[in-house]
C-alpha atoms as a PDB file:
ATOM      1  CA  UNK A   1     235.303 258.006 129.573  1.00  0.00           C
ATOM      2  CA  UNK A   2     231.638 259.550 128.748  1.00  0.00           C
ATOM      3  CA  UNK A   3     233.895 262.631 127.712  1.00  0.00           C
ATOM      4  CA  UNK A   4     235.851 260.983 125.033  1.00  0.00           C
ATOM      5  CA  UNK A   5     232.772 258.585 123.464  1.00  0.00           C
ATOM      6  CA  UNK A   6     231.298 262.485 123.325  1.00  0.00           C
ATOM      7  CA  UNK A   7     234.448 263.864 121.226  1.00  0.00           C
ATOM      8  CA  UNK A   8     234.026 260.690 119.219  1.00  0.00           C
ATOM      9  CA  UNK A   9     230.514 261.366 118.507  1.00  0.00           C
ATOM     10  CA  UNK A  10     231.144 264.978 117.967  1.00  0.00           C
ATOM     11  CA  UNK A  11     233.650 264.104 115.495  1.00  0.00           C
ATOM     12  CA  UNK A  12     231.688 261.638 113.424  1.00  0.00           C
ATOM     13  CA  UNK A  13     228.663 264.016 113.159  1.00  0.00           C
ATOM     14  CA  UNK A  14     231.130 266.835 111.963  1.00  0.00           C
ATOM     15  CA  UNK A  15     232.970 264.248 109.470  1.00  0.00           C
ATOM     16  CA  UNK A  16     229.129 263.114 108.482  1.00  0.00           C
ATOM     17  CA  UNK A  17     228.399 267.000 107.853  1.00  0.00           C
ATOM     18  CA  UNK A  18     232.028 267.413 105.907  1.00  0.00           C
ATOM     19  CA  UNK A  19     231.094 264.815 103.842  1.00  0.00           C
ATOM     20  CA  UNK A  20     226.789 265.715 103.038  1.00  0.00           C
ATOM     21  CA  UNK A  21     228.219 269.002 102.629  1.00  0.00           C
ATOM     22  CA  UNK A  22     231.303 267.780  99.850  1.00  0.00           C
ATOM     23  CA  UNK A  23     228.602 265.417  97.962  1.00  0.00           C
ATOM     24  CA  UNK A  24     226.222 268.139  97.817  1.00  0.00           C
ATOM     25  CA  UNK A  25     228.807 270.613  96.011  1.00  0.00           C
ATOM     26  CA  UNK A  26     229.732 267.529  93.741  1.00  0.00           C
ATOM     27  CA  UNK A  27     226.424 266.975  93.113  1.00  0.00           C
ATOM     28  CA  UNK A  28     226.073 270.779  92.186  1.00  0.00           C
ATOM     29  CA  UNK A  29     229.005 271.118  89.748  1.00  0.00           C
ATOM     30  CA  UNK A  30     227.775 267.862  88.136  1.00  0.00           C
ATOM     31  CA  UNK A  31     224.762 269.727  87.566  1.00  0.00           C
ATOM     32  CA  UNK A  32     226.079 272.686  86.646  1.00  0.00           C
ATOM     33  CA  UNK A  33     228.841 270.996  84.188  1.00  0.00           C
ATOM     34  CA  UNK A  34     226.051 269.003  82.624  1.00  0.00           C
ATOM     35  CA  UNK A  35     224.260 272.338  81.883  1.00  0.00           C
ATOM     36  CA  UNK A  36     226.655 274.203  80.739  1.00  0.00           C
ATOM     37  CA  UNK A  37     227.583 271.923  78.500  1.00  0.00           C
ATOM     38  CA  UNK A  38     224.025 271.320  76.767  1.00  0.00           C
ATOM     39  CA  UNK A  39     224.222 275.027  76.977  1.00  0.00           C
ATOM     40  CA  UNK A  40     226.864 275.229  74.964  1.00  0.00           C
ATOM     41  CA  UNK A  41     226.451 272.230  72.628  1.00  0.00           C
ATOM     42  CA  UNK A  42     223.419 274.330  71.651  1.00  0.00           C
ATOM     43  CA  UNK A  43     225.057 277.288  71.236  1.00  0.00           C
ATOM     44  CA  UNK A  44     227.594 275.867  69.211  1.00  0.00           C
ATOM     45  CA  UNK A  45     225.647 273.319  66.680  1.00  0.00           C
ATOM     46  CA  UNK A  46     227.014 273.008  63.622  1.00  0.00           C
ATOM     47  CA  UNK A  47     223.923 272.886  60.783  1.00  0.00           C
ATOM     48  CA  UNK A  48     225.089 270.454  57.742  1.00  0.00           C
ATOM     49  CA  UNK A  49     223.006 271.943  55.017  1.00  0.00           C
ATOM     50  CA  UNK A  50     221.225 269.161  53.979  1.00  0.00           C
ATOM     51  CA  UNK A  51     219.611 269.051  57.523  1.00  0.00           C
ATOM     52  CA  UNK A  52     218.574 273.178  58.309  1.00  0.00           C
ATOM     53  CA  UNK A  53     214.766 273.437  58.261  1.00  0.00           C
ATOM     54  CA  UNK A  54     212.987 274.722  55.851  1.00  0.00           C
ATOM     55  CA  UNK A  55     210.307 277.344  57.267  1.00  0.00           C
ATOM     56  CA  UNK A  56     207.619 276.535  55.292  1.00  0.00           C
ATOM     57  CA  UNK A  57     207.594 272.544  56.185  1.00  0.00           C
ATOM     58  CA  UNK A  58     209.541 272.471  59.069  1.00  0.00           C
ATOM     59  CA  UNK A  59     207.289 275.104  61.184  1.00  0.00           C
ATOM     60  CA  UNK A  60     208.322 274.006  64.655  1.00  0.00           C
ATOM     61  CA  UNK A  61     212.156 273.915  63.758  1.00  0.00           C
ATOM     62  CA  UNK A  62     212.341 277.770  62.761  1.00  0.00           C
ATOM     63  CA  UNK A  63     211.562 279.210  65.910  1.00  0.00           C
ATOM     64  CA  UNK A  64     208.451 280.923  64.646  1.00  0.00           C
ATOM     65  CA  UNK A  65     206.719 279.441  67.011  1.00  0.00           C
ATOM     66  CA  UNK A  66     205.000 276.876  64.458  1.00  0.00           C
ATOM     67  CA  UNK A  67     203.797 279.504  62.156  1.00  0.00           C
ATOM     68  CA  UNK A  68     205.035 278.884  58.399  1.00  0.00           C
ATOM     69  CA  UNK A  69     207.298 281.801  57.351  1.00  0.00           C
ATOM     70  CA  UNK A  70     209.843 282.838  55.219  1.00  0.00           C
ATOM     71  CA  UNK A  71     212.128 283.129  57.706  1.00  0.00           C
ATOM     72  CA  UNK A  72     213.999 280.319  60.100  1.00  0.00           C
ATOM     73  CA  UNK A  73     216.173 281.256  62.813  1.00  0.00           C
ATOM     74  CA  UNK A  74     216.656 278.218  64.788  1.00  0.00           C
ATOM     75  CA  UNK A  75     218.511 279.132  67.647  1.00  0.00           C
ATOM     76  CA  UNK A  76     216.064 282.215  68.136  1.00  0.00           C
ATOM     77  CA  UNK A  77     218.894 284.469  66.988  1.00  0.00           C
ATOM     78  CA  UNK A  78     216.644 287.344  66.292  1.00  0.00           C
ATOM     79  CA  UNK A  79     214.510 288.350  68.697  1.00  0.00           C
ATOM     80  CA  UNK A  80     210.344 287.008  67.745  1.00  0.00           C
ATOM     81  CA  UNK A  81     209.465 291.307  67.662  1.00  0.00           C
ATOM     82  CA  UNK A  82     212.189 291.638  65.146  1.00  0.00           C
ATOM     83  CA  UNK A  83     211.504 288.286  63.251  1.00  0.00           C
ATOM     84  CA  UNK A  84     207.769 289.667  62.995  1.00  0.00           C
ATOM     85  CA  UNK A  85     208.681 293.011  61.900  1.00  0.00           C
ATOM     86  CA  UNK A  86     211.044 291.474  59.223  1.00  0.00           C
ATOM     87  CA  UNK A  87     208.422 289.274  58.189  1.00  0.00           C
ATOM     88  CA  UNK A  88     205.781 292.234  57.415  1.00  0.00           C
ATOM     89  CA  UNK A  89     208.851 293.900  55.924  1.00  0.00           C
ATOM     90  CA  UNK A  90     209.222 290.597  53.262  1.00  0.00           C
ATOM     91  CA  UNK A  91     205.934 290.581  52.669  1.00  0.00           C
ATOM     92  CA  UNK A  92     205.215 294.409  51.560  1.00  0.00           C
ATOM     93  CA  UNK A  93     208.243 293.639  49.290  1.00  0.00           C
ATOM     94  CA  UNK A  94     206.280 290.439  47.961  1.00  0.00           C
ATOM     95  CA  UNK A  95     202.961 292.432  47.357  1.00  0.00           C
ATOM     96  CA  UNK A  96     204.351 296.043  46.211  1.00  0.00           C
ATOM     97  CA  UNK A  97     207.379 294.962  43.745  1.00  0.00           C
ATOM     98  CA  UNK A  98     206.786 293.595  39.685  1.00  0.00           C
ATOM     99  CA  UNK A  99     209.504 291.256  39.136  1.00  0.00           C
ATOM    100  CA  UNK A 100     208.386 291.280  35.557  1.00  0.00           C
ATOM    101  CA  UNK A 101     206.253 287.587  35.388  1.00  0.00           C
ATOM    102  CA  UNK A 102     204.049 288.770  37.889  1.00  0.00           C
ATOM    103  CA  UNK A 103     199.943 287.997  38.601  1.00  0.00           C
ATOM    104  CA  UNK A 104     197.846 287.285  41.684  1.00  0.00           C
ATOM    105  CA  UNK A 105     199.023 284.211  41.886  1.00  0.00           C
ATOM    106  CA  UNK A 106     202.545 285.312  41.670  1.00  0.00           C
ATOM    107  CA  UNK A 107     203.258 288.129  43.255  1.00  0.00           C
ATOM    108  CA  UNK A 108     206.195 290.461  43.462  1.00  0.00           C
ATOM    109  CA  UNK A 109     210.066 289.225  44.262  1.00  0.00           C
ATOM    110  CA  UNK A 110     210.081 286.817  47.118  1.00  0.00           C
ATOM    111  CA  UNK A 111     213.019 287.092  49.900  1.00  0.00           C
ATOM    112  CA  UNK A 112     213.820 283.919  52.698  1.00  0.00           C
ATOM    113  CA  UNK A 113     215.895 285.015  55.460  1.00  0.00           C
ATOM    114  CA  UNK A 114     218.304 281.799  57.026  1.00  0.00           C
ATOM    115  CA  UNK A 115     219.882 282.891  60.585  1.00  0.00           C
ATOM    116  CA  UNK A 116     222.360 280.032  62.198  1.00  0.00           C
ATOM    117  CA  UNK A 117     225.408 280.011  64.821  1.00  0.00           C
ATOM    118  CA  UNK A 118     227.711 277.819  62.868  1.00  0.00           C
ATOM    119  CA  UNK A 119     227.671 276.016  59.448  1.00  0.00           C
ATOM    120  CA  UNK A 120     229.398 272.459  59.100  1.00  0.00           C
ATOM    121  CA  UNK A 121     231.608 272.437  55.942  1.00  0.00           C
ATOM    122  CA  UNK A 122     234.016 270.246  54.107  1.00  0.00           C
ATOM    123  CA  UNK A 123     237.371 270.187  55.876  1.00  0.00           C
ATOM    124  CA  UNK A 124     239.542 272.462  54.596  1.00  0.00           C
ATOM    125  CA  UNK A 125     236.596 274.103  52.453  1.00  0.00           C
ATOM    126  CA  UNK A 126     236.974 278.109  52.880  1.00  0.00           C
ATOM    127  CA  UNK A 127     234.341 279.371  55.355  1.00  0.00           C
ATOM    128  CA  UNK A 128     233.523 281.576  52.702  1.00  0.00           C
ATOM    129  CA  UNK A 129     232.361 279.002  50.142  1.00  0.00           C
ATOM    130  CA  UNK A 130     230.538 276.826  52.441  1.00  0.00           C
ATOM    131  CA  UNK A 131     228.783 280.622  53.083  1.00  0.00           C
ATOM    132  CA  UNK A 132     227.957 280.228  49.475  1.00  0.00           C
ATOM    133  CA  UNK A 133     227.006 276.709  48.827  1.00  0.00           C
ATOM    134  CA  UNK A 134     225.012 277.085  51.757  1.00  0.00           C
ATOM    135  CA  UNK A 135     222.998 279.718  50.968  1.00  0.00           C
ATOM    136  CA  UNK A 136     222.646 278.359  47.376  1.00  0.00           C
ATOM    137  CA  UNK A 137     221.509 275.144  48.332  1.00  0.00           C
ATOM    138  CA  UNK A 138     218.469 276.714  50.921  1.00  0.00           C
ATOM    139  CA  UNK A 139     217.511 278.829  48.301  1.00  0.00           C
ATOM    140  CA  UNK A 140     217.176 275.568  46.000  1.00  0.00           C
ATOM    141  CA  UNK A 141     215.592 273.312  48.412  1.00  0.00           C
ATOM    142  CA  UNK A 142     213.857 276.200  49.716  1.00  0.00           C
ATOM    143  CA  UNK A 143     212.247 277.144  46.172  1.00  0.00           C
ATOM    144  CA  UNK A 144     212.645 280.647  46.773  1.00  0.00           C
ATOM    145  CA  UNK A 145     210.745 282.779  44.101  1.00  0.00           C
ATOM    146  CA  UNK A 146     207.989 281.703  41.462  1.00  0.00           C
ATOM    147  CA  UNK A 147     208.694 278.604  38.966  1.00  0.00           C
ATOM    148  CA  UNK A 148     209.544 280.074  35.961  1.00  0.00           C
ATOM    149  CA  UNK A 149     210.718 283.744  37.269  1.00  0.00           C
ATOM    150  CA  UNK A 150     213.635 282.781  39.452  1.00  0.00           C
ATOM    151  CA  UNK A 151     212.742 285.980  41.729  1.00  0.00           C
ATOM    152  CA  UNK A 152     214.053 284.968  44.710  1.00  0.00           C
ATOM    153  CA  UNK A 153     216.445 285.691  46.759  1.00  0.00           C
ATOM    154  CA  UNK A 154     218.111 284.263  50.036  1.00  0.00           C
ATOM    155  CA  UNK A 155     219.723 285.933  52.912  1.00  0.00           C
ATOM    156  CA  UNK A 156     222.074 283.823  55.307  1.00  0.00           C
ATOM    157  CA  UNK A 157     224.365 285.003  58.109  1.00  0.00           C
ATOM    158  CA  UNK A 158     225.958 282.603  60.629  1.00  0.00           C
ATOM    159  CA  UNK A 159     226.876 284.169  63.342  1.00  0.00           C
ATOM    160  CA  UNK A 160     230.339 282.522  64.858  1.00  0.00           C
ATOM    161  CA  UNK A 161     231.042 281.948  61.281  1.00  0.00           C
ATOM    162  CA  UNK A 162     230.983 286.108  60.802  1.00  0.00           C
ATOM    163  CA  UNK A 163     229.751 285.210  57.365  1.00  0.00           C
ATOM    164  CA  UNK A 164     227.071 286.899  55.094  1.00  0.00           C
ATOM    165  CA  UNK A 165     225.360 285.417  51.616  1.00  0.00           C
ATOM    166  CA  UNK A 166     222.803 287.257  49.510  1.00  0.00           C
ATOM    167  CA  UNK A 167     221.772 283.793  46.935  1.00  0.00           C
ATOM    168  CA  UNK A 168     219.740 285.518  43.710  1.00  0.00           C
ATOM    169  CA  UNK A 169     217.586 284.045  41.471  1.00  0.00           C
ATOM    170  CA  UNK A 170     218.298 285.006  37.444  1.00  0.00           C
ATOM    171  CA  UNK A 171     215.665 287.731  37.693  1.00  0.00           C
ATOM    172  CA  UNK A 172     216.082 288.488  40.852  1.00  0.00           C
ATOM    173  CA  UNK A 173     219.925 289.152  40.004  1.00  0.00           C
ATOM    174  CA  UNK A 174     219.038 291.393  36.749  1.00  0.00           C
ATOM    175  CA  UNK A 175     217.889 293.749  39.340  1.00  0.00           C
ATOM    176  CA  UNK A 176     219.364 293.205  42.380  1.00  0.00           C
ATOM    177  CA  UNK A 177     223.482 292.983  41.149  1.00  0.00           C
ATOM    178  CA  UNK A 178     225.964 291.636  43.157  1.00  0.00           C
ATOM    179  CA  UNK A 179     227.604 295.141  43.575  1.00  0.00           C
ATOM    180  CA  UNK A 180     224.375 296.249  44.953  1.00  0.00           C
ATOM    181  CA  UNK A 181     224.295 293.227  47.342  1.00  0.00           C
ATOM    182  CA  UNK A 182     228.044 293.877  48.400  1.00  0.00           C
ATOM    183  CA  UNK A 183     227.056 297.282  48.803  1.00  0.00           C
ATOM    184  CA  UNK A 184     224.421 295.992  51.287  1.00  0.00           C
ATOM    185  CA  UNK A 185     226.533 293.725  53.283  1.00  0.00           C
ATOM    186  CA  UNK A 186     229.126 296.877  53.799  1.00  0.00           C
ATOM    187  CA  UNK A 187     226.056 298.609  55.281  1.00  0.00           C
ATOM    188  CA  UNK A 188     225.019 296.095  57.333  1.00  0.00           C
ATOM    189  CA  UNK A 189     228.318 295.341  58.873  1.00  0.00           C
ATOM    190  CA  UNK A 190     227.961 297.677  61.717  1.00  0.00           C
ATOM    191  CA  UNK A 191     225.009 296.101  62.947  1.00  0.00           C
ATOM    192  CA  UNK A 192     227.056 293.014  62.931  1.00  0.00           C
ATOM    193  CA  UNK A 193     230.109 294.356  64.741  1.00  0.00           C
ATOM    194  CA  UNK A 194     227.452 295.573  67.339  1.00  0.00           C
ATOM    195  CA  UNK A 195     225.582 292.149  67.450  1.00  0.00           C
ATOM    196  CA  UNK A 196     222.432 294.113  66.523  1.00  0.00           C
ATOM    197  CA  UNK A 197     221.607 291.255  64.404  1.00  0.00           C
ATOM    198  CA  UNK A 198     217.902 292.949  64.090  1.00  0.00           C
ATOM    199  CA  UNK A 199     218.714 295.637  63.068  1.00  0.00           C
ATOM    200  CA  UNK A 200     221.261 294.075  60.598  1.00  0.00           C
ATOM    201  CA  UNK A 201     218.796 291.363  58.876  1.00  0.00           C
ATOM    202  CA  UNK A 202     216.170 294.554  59.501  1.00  0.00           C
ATOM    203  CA  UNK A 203     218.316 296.678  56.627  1.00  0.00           C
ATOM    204  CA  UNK A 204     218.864 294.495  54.287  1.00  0.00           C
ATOM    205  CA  UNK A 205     215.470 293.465  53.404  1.00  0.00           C
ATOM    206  CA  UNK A 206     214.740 297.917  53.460  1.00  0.00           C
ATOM    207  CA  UNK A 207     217.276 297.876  50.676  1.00  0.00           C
ATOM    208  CA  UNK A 208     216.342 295.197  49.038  1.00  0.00           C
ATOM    209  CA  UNK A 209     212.767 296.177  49.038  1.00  0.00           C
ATOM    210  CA  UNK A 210     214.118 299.488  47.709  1.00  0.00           C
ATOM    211  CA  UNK A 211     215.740 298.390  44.843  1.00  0.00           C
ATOM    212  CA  UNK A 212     213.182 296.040  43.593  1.00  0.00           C
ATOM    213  CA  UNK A 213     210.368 298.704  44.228  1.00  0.00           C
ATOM    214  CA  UNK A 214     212.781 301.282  42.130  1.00  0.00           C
ATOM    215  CA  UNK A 215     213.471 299.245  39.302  1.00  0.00           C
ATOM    216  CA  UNK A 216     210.333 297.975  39.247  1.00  0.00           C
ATOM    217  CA  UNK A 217     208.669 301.565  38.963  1.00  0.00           C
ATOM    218  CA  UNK A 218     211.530 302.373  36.679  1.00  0.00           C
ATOM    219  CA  UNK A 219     210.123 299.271  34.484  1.00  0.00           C
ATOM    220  CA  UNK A 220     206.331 300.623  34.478  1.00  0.00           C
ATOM    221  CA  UNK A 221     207.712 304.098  33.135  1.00  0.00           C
ATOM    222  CA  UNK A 222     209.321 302.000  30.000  1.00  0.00           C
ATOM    223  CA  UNK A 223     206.351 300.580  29.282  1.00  0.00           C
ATOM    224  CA  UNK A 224     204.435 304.137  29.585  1.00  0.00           C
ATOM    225  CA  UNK A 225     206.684 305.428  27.325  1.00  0.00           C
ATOM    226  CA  UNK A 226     206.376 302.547  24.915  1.00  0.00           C
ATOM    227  CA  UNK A 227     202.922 302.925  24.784  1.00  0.00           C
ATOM    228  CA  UNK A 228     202.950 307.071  24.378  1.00  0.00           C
ATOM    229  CA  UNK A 229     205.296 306.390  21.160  1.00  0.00           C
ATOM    230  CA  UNK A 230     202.858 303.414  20.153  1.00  0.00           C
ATOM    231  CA  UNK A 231     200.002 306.008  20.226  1.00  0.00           C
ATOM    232  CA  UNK A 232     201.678 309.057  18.337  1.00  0.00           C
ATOM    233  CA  UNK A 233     202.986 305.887  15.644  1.00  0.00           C
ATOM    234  CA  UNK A 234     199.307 304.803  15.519  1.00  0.00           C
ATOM    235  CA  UNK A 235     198.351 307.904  15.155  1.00  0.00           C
ATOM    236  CA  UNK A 236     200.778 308.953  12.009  1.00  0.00           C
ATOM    237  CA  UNK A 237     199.987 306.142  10.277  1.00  0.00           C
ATOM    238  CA  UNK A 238     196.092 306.952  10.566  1.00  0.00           C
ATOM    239  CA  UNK A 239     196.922 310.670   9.148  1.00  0.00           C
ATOM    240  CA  UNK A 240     199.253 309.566   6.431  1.00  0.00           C
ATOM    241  CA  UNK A 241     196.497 306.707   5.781  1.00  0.00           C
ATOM    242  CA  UNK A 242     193.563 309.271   5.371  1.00  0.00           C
ATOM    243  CA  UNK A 243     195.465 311.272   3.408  1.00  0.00           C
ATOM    244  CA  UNK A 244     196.655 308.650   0.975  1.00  0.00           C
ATOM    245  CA  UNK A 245     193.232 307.264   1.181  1.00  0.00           C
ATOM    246  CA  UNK A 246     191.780 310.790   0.188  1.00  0.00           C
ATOM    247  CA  UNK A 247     194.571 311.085  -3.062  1.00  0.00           C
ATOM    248  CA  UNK A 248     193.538 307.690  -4.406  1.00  0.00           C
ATOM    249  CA  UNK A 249     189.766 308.771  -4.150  1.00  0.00           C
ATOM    250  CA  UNK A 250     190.630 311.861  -5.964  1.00  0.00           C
ATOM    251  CA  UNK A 251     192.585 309.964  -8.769  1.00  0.00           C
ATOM    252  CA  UNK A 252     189.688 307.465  -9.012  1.00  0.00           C
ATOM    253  CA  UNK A 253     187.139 310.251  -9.392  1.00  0.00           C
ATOM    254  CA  UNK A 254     189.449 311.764 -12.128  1.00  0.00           C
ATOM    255  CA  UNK A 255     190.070 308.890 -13.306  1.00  0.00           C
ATOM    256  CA  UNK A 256     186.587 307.775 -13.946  1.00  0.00           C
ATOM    257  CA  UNK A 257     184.172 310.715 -13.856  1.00  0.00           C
ATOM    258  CA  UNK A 258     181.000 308.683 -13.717  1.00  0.00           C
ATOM    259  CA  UNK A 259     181.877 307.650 -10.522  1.00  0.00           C
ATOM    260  CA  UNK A 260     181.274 309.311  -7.471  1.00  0.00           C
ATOM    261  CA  UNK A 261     182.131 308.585  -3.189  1.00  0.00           C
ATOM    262  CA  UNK A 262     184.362 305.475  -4.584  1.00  0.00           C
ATOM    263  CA  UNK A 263     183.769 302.583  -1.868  1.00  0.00           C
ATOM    264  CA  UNK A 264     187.320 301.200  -1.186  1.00  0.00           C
ATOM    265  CA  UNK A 265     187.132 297.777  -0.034  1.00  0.00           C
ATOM    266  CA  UNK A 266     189.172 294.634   0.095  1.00  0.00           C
ATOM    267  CA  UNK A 267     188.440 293.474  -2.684  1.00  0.00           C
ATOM    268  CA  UNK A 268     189.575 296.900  -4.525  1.00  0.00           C
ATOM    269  CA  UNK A 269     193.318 296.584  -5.489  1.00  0.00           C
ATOM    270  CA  UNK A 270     194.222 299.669  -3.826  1.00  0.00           C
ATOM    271  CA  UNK A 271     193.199 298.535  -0.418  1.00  0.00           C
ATOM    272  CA  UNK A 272     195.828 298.341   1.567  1.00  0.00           C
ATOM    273  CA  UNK A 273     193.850 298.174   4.826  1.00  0.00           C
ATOM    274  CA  UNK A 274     194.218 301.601   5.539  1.00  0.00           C
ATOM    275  CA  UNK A 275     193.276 304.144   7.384  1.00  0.00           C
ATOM    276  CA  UNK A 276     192.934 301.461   9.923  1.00  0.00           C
ATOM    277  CA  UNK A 277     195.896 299.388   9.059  1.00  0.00           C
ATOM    278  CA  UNK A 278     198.172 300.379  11.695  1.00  0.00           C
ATOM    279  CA  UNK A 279     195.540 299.357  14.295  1.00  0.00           C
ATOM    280  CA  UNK A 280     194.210 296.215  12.632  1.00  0.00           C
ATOM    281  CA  UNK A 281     198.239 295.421  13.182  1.00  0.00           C
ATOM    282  CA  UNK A 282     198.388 296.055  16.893  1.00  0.00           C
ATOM    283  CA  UNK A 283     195.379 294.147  17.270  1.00  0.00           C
ATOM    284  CA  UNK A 284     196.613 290.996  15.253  1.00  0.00           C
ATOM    285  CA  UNK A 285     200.204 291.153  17.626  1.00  0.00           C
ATOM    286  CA  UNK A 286     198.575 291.457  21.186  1.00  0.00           C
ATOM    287  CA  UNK A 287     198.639 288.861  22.986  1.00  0.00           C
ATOM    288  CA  UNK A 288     197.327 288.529  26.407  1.00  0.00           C
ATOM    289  CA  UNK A 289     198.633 286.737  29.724  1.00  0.00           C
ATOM    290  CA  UNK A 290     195.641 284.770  31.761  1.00  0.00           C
ATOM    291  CA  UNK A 291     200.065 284.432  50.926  1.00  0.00           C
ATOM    292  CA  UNK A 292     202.882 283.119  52.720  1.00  0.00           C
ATOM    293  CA  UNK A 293     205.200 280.375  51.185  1.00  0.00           C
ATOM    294  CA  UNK A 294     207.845 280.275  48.423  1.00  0.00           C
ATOM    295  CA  UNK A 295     206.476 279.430  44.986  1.00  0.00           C
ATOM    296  CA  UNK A 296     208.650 277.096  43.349  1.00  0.00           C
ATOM    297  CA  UNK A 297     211.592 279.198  41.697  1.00  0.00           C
ATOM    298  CA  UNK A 298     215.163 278.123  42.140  1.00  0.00           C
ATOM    299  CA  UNK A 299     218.669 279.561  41.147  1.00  0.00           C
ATOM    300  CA  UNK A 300     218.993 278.436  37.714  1.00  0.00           C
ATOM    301  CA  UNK A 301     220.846 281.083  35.891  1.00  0.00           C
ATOM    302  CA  UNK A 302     221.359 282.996  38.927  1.00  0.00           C
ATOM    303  CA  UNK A 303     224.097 285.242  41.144  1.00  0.00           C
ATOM    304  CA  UNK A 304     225.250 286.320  44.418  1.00  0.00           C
ATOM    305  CA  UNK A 305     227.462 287.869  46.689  1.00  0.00           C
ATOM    306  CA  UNK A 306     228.891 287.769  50.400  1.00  0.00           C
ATOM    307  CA  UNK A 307     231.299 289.172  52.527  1.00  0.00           C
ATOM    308  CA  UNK A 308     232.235 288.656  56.515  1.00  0.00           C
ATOM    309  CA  UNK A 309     232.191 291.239  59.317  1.00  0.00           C
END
């Protein structure tokens, strides 16, 4: 008898155990289910446009870790030793290019970088427009560039998307084509392949940077050479004044031999403000022009190109 109430207890503490034991590894995969899924329901968000951050308001939604930027990568795509280095790569584009309007308070050609998983579209909307009207609408709302240059320009890649949008402002685009942007993309697509996505993003703004910095120098030896040929004009017209100024002081001497060193002056018919009139005509046509963040520019007039990888 005390043998079998000791089975019986035996068995209950072993069912007991069975069934601590099963609850706990419920308990577990509930756990682990739940986290999983907010893993991936993070991993998988699909951005509406209308609601992506902007990195210059929405500091702690860019993963910049509250610093204002030009750059907002959400989901901490890029890695924050990449994001800076891209960031000092933007701004020695900013500070070392002319796009052509350009002061001290409005710098060289501005760039903002947008990296995302997924983009939410229209249904049945090509992934490849809702690339574009993505990245057109972030450059917008974004104010990418200077008010009044439109020298901005807008990078976006989504990731599970595999697509790629260069946005361009109007100036931005006279330099920066959209053959030279597809040309770009086609170089950045083995980064992409490789999920280098630092090096990728990294390349792009090199290029960019490259052919602003080129044109732009290209643009400062126009204007050298327009001012050499203004100088050697200038410089014509003061000989060929001198001399004509010289032949009508000779006729006027001959003309009237009591006078001597004729004074031409306005008020003399011949005056023709010579020698100096070439300069006195420069002078009248001159006219003179008076950090971190975009400055108000937009993508009025403007381009773009984009491809997928």
């Amino acid at each position: 008898m005390i043998t079998h109430h000791r089975f019986l207890f035996i068995r209950s503490s072993n069912c007991i155990t069975i069934f601590h034991m099963a609850l706990a590894s419920v308990i577990f995969l509930v756990i682990f289910a739940a986290f999983c899924f907010l893993q991936e329901g993070r991993a998988t968000r699909e951005w509406y446009k209308e609601d992506f951050p902007n990195p210059t308001r929405d500091v702690k939604g860019c993963g910049r870790r509250g610093e204002v930027s030009w750059i907002c990568d959400p989901e901490n795509i890029l890695s924050y030793k990449a994001a800076n280095k891209i960031e000092e790569l933007i701004y020695s584009v900013v500070k070392n290019t002319d796009s052509g309007c350009s002061n001290d308070e409005k710098p060289g050609f501005q760039i903002g970088v947008a990296v995302l998983n997924q983009m939410s579209g229209i249904p049945g909307e090509p992934v490849e427009e809702t690339a574009k009207t993505f990245a057109k609408h972030l450059h917008d709302s974004w104010a990418v560039g200077h008010a009044g240059c439109d020298d901005g320009v807008t990078l976006l890649i989504s990731i599970l998307d595999r697509q790629l949008y260069v946005s361009t402002g109007k100036r931005a685009m006279e330099l920066l084509s959209d053959d030279q942007i597809d040309i770009i993309i086609e170089e950045m697509k083995p980064y992409m392949l490789k999920k280098d996505y630092d090096k990728g993003v990294e390349l792009a703004i090199v290029r960019m940077g490259e052919v602003f910095g080129i044109r732009s120098a290209s643009n400062h030896w126009y204007i050298i050479f327009y001012a050499v040929l203004v100088i050697i004009i200038v410089g014509v017209g003061l000989y060929i004044g001198r001399k004509e100024e010289q032949s009508r002081g000779e006729w006027k001497r001959d003309t009237y031999p009591g006078i001597s060193n004729f004074d031409l002056t306005k008020s003399d018919p011949f005056y023709l403000c010579k020698p100096d009139y070439y300069r006195c005509t420069m002078f009248e046509r001159r006219s003179f022009g008076s950090g971190v963040g975009f400055g108000g520019g937009g993508i009025i007039g403007g381009g773009g190109s984009g491809g997928s990888w």
